[in-house]
C-alpha atoms as a PDB file:
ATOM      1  CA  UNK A   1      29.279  63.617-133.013  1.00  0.00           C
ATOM      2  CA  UNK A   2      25.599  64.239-133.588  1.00  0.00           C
ATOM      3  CA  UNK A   3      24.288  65.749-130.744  1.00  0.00           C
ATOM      4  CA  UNK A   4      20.479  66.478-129.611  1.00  0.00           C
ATOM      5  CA  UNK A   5      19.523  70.520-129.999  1.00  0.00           C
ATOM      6  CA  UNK A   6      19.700  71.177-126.264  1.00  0.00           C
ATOM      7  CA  UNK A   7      23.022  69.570-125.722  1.00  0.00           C
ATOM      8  CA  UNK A   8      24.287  71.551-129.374  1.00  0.00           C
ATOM      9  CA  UNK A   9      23.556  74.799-127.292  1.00  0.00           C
ATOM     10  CA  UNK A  10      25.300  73.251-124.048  1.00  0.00           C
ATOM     11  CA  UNK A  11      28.564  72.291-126.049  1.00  0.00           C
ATOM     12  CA  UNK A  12      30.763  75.374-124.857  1.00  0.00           C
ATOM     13  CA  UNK A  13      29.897  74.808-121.325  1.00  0.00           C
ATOM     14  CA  UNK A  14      30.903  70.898-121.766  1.00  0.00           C
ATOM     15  CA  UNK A  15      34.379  71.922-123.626  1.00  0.00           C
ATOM     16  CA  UNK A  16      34.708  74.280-120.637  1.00  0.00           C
ATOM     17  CA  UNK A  17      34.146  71.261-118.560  1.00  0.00           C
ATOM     18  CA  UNK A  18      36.973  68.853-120.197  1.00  0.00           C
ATOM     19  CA  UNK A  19      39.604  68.383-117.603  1.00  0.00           C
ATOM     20  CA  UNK A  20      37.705  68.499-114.534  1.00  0.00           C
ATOM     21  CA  UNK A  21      38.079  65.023-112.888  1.00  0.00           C
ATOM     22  CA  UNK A  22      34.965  63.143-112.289  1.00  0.00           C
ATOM     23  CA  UNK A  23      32.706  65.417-114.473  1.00  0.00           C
ATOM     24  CA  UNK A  24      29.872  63.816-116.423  1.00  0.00           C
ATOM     25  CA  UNK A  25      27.446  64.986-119.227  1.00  0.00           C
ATOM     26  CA  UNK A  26      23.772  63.676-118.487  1.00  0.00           C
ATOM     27  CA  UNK A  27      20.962  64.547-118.415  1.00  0.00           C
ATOM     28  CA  UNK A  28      17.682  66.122-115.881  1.00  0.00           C
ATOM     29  CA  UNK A  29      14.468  64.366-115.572  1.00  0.00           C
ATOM     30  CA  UNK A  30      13.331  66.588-118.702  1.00  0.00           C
ATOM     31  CA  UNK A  31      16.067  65.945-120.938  1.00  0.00           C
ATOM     32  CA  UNK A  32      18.017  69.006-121.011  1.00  0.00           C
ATOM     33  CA  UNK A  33      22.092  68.743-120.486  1.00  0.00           C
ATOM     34  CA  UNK A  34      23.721  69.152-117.169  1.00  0.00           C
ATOM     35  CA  UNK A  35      26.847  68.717-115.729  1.00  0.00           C
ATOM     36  CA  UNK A  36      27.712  66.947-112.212  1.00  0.00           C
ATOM     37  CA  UNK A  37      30.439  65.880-110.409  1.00  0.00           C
ATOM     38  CA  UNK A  38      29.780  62.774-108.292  1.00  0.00           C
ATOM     39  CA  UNK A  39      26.511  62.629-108.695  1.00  0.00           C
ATOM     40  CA  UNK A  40      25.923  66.373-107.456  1.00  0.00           C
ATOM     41  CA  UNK A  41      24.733  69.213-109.633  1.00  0.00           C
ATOM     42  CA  UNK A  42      27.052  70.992-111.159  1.00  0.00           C
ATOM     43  CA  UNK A  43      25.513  73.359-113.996  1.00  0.00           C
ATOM     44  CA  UNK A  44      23.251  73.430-116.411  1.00  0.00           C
ATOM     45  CA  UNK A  45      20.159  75.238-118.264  1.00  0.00           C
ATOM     46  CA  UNK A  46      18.321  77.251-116.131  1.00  0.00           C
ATOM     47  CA  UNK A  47      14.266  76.299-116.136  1.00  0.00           C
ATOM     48  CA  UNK A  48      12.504  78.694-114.566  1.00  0.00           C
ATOM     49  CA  UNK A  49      10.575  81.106-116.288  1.00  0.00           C
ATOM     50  CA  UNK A  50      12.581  83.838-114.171  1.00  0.00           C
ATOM     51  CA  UNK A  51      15.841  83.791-115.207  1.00  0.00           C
ATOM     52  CA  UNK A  52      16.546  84.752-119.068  1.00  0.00           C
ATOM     53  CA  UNK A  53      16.438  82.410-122.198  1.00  0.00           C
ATOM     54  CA  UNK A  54      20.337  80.692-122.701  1.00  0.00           C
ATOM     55  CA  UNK A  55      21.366  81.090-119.125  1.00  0.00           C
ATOM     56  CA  UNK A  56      22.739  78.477-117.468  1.00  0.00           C
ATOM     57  CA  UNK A  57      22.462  77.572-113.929  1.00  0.00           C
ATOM     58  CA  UNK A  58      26.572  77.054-112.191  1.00  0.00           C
ATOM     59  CA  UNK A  59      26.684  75.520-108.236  1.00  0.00           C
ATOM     60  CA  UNK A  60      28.761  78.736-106.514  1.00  0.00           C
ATOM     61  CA  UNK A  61      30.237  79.394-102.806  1.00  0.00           C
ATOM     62  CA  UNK A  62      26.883  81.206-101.823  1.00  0.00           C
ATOM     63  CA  UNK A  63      29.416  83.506 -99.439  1.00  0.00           C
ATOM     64  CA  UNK A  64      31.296  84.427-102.910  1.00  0.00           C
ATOM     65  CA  UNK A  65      28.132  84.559-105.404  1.00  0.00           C
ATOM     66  CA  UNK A  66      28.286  88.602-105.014  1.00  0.00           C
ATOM     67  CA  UNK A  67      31.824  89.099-106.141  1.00  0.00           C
ATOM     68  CA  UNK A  68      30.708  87.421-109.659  1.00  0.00           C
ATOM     69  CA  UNK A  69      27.298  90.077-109.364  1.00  0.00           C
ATOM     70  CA  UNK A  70      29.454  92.827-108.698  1.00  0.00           C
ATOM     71  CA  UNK A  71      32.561  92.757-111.201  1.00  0.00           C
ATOM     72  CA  UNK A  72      30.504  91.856-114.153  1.00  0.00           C
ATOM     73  CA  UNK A  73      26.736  92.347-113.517  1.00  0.00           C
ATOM     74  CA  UNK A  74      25.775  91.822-117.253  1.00  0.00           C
ATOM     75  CA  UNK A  75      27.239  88.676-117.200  1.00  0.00           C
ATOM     76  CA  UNK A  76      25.926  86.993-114.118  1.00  0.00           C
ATOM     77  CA  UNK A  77      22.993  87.610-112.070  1.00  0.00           C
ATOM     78  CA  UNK A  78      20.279  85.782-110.050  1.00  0.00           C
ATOM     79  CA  UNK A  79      16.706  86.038-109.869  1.00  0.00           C
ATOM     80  CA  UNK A  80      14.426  85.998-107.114  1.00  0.00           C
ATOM     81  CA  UNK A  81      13.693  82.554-107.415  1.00  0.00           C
ATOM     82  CA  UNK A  82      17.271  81.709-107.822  1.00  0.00           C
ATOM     83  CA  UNK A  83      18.590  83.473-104.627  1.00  0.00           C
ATOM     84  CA  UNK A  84      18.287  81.262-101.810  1.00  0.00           C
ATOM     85  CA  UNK A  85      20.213  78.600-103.298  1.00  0.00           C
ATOM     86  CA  UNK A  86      23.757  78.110-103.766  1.00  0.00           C
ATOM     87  CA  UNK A  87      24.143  79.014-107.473  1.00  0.00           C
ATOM     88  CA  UNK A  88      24.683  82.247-109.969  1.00  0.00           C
ATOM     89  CA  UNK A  89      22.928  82.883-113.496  1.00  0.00           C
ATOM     90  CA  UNK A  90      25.527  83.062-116.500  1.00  0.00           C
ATOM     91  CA  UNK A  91      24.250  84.889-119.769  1.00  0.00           C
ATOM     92  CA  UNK A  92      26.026  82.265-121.444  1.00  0.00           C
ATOM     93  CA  UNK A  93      26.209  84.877-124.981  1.00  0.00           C
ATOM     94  CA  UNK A  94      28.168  87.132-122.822  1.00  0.00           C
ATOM     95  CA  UNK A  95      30.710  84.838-121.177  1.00  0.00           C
ATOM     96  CA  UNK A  96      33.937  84.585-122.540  1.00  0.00           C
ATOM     97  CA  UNK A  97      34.953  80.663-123.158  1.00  0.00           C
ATOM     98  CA  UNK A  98      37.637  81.010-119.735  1.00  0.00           C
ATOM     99  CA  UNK A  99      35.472  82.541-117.253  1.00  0.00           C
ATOM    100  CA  UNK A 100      32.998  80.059-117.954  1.00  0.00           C
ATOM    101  CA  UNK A 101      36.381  77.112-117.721  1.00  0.00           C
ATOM    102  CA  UNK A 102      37.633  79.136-114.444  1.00  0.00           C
ATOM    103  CA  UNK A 103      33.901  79.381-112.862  1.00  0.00           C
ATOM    104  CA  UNK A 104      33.063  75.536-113.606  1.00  0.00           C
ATOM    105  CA  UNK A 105      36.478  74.873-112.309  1.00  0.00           C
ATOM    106  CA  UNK A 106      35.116  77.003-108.774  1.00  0.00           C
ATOM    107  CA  UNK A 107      32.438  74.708-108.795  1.00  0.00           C
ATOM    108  CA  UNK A 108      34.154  71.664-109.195  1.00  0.00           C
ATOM    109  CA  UNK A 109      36.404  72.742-106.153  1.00  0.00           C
ATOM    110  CA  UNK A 110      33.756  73.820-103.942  1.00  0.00           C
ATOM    111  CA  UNK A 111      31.764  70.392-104.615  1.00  0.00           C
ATOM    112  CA  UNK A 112      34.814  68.291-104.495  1.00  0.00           C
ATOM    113  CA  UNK A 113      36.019  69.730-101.065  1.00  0.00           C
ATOM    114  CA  UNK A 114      31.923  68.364 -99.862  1.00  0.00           C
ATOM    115  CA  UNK A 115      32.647  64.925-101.279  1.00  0.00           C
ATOM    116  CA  UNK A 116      35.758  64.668 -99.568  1.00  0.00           C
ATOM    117  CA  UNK A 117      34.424  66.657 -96.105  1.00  0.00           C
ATOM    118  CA  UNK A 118      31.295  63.917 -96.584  1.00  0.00           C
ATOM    119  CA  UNK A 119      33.439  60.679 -96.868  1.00  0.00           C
ATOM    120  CA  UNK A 120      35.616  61.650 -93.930  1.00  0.00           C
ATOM    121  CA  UNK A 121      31.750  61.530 -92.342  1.00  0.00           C
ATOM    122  CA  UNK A 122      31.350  58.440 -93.078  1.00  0.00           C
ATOM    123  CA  UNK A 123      34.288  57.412 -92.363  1.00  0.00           C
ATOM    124  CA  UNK A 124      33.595  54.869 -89.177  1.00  0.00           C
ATOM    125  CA  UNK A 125      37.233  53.501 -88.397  1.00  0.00           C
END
């Protein structure tokens, strides 16, 4: 498959993806890869001139987020700009292939359990 540059880079973080139900490859307004799971952001490359060049931007439990800083601190991290929202930093040249597979996976659970919390909302019998 030829592939664009940016999504070339994002490969690993797409095979760590493959599995995860509902999980699709697009794209953000400015053409870089990201990941989401019914419609919501999942991960991808982090923008902001704050955070380091090759991280990538994961959606994390924001009550669990300092676990992942803690145990391996040159592996994930979060900038200032970063820290009010619900997500971690991954140096992605310093995360092994299944701690990037069991973090997306983390993810995936946290946003499916919203999807399925949201449509019971809805839900008007």
């Amino acid at each position: 498959m030829n592939l664009p540059v940016k999504f070339k880079a994002f490969r690993a973080v797409a095979d760590a993806a493959v599995g995860l139900p509902g999980v699709d490859l697009g794209t953000r307004y400015d053409g870089s890869p990201v990941l989401r799971f019914d419609g919501r952001y999942l991960a991808g490359f982090a923008m902001h001139p704050s955070a380091e060049p090759n991280s990538l931007v994961v959606k994390t439990d924001p009550d669990e987020r300092h676990w992942l800083l803690e145990d391996a601190p040159e592996t994930y991290y979060v900038t200032d700009y970063y820290r009010p929202y619900p997500v971690v930093l991954v140096r992605l040249a310093r995360v092994e292939q299944a701690a990037l597979r069991d973090l997306l996976a983390a993810s995936w659970r946290l946003l499916s359990k919203k999807a399925r919390t949201s449509r019971a909302d809805d839900w008007s019998g």
